[in-house]
C-alpha atoms as a PDB file:
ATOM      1  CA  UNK A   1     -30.261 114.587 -86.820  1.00  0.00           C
ATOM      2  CA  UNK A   2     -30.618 118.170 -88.339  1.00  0.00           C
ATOM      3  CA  UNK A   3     -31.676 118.667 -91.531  1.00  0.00           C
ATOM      4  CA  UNK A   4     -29.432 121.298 -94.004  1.00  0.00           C
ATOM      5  CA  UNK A   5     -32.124 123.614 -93.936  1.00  0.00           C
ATOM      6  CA  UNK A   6     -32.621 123.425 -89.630  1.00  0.00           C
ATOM      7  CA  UNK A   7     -28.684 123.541 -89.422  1.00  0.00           C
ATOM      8  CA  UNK A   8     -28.749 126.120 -91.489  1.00  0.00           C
ATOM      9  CA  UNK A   9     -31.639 128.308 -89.906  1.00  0.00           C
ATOM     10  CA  UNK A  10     -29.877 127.645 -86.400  1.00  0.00           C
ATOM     11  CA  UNK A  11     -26.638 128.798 -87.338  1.00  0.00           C
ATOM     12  CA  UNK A  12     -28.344 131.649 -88.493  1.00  0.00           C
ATOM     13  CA  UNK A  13     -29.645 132.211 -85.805  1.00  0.00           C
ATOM     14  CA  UNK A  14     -26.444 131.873 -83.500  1.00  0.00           C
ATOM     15  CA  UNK A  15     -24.469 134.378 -86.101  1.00  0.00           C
ATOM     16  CA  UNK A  16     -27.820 136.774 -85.187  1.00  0.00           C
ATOM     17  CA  UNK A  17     -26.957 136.293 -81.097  1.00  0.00           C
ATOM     18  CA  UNK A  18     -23.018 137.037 -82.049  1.00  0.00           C
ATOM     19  CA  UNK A  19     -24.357 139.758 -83.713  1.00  0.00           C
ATOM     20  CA  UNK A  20     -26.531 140.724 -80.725  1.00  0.00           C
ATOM     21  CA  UNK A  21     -23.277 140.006 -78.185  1.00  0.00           C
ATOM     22  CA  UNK A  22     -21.096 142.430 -79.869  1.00  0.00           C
ATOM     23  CA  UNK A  23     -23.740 144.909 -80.302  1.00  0.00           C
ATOM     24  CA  UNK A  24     -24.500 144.860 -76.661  1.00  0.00           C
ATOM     25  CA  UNK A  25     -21.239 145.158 -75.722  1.00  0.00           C
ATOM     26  CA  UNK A  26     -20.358 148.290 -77.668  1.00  0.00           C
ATOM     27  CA  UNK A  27     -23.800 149.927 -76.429  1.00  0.00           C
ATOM     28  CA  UNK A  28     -23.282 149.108 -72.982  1.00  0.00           C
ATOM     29  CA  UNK A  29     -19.798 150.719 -72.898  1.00  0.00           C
ATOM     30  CA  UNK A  30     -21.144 153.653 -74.489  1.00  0.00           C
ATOM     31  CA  UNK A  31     -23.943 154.278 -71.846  1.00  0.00           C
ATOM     32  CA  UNK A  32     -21.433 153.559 -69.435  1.00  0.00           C
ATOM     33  CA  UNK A  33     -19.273 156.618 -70.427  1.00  0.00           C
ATOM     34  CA  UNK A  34     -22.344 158.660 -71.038  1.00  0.00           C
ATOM     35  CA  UNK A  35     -24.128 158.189 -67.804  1.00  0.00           C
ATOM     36  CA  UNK A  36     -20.304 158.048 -65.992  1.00  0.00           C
ATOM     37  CA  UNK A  37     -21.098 154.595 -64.339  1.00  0.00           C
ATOM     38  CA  UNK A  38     -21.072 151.290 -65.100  1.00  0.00           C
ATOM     39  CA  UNK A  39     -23.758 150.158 -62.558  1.00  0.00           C
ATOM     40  CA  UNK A  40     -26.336 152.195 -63.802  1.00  0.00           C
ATOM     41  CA  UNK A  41     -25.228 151.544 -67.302  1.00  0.00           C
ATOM     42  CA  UNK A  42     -25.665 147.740 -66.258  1.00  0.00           C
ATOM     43  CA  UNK A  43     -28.995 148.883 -64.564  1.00  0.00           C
ATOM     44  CA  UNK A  44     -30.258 150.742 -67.676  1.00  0.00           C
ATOM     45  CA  UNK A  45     -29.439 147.609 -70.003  1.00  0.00           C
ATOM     46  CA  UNK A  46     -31.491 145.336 -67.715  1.00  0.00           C
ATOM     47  CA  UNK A  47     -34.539 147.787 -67.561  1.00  0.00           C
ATOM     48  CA  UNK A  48     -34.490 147.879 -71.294  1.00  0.00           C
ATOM     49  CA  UNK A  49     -34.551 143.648 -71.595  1.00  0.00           C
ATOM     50  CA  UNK A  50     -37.005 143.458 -68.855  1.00  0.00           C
ATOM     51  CA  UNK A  51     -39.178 145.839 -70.813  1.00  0.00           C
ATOM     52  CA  UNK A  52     -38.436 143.710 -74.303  1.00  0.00           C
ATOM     53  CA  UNK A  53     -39.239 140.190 -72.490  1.00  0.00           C
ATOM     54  CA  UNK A  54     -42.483 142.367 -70.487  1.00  0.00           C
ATOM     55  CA  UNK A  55     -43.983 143.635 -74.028  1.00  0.00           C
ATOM     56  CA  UNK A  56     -43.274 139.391 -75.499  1.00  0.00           C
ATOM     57  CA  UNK A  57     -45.064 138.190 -72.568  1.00  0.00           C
ATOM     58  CA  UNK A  58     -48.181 140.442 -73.257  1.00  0.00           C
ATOM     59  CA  UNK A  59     -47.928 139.724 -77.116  1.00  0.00           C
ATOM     60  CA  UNK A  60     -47.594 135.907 -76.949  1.00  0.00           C
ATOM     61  CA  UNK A  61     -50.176 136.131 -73.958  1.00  0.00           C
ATOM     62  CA  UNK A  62     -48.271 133.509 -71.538  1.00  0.00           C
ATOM     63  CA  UNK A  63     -49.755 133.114 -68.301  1.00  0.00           C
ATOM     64  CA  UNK A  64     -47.582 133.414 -65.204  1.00  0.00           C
ATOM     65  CA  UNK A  65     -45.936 130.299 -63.609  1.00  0.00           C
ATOM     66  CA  UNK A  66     -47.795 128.350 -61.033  1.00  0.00           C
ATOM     67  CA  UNK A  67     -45.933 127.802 -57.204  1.00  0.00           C
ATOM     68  CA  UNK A  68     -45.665 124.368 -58.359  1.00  0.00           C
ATOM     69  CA  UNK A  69     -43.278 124.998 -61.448  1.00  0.00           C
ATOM     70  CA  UNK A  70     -41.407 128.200 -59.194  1.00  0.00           C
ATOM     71  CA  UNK A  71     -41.034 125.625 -56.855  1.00  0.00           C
ATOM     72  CA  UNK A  72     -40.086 122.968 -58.870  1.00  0.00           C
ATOM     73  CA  UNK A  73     -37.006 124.741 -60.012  1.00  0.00           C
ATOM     74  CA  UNK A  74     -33.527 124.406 -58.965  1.00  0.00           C
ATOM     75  CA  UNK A  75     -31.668 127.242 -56.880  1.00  0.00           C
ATOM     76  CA  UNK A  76     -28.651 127.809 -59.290  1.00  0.00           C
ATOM     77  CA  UNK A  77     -31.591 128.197 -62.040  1.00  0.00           C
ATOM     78  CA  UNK A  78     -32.029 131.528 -60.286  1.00  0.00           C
ATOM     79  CA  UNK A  79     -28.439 132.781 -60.548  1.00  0.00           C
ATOM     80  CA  UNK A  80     -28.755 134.208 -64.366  1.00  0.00           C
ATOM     81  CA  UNK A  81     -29.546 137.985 -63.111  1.00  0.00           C
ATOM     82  CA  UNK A  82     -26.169 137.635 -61.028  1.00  0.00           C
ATOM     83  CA  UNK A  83     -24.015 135.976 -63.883  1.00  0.00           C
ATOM     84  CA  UNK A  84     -25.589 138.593 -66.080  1.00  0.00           C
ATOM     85  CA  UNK A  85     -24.399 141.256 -63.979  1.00  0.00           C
ATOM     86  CA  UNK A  86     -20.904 139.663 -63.596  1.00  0.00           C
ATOM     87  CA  UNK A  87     -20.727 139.569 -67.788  1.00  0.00           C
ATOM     88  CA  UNK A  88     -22.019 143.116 -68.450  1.00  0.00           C
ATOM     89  CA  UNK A  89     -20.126 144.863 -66.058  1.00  0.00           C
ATOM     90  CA  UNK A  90     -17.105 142.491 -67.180  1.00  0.00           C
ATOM     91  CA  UNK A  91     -17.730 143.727 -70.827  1.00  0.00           C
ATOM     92  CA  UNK A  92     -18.019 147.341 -69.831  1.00  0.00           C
ATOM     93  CA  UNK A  93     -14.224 147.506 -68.184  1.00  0.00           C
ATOM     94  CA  UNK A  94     -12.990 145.121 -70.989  1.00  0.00           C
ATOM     95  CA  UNK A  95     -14.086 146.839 -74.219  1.00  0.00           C
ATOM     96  CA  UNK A  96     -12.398 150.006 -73.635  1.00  0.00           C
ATOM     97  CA  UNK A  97      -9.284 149.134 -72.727  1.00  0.00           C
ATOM     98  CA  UNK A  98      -8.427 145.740 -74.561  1.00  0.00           C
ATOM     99  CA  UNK A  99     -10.871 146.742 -77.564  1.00  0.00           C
ATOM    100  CA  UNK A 100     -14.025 144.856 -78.961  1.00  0.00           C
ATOM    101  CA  UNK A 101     -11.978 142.042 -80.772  1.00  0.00           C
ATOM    102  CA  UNK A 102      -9.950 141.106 -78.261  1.00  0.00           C
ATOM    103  CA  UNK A 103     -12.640 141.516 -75.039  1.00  0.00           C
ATOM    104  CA  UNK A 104     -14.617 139.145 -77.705  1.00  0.00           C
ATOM    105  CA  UNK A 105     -12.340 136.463 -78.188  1.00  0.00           C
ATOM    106  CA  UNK A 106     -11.895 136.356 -74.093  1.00  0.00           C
ATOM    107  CA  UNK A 107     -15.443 136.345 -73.472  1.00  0.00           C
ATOM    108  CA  UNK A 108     -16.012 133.491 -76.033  1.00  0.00           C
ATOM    109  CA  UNK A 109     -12.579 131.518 -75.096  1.00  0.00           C
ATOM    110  CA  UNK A 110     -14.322 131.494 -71.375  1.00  0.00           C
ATOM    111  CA  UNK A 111     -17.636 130.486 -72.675  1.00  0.00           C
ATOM    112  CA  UNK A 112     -15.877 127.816 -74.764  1.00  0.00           C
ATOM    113  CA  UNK A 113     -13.426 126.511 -71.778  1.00  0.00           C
ATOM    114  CA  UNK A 114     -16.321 126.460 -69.533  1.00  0.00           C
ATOM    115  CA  UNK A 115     -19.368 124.956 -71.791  1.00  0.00           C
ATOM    116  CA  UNK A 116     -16.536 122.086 -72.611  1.00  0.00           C
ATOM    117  CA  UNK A 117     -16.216 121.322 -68.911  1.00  0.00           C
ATOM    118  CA  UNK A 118     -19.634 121.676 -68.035  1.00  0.00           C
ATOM    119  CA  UNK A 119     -20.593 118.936 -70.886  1.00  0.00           C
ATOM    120  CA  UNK A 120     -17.704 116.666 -70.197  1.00  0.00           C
ATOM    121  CA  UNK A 121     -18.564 116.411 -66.426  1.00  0.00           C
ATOM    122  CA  UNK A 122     -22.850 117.060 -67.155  1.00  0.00           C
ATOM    123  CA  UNK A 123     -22.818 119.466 -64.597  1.00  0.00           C
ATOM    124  CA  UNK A 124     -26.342 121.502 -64.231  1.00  0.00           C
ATOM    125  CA  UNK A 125     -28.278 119.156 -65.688  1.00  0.00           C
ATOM    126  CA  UNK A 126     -26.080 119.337 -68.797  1.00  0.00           C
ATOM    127  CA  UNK A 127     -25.988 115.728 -71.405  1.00  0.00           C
ATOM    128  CA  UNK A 128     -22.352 114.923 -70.736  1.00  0.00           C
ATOM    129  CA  UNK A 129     -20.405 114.841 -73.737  1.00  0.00           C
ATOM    130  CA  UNK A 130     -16.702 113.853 -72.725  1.00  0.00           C
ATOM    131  CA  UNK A 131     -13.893 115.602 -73.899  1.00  0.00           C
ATOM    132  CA  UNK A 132     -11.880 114.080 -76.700  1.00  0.00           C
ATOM    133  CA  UNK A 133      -8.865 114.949 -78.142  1.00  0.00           C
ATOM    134  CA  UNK A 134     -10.451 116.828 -81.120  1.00  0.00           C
ATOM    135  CA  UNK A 135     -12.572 119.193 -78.007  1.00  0.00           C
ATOM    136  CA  UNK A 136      -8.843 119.716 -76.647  1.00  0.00           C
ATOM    137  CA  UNK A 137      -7.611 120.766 -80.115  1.00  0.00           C
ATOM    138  CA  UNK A 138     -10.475 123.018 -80.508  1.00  0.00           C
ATOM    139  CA  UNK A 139     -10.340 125.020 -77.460  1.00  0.00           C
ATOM    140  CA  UNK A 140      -6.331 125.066 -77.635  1.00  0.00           C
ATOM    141  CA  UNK A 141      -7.111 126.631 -81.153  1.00  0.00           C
ATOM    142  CA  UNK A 142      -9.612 128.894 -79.600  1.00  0.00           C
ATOM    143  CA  UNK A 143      -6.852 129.929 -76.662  1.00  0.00           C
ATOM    144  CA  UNK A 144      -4.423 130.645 -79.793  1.00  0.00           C
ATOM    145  CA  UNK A 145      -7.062 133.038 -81.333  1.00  0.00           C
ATOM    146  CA  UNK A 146      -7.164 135.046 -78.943  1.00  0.00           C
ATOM    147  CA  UNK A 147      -3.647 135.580 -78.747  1.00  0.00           C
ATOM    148  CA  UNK A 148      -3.507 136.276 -82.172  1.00  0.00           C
ATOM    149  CA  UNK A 149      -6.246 138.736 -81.991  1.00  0.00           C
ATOM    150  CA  UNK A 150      -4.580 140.692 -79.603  1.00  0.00           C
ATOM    151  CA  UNK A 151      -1.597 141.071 -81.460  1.00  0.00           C
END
């Protein structure tokens, strides 16, 4: 069990990577209409975090993996470029046309819909967590935002 002051520093800390989401989205659409395409907008983006994680690397002076621990990974724990790519370029033809509320509350009403069936099933890996009637509310709540936010 978390303590106040843990809950609190992680929710911090999730209202930071909201933060962060939004932020990317907006800047991604913007270097999409600058450069006039959203692949090398989507390219430029990932250049930039590969630089960021690059520099960490170097500062926290982590070594790189052995073939054992490559090799002891799964297959679909390789797919996060590709679902990155998927989300950004997503983001980049939602934001200007459905605006960054809206293309927000669909992105997170996704995430939601799919993290509840991932942990009710444990798929990945994932702890399953079955879905209750009070997970059902929630994301029927969360489906309801978003048409509100629309509006």
């Amino acid at each position: 069990m978390l303590s106040t002051v843990q809950w609190l520093a992680l929710a911090g800390l999730g209202l930071l990577a909201g933060l962060s989401f939004v932020m990317q989205q907006i800047v991604n659409t913007n270097l999409k209409s600058g450069l006039t395409s959203p692949l090398w907008a989507a390219f430029v983006s990932y250049a930039g975090g590969t630089l960021v994680v690059a520099l960490l690397l170097l500062a926290t002076q982590q070594g790189i993996p052995s073939r054992q621990a490559i090799a002891g990974t799964s297959w679909p724990s390789w797919l996060g470029g590709a679902f990155g790519v998927i989300y950004v370029l997503s983001s980049i033809a939602l934001l200007p046309r459905m605006g960054a509320a809206t293309s927000i509350a669909l992105i997170v009403a996704g995430e939601m819909l799919t993290s509840v069936t991932f942990d009710h099933f444990g798929l990945l890996g994932m702890t399953k967590h079955p879905v209750g009637a009070i997970r059902v509310v929630g994301a029927v709540l969360l489906l309801a935002g978003v048409v509100l936010i629309r509006k």
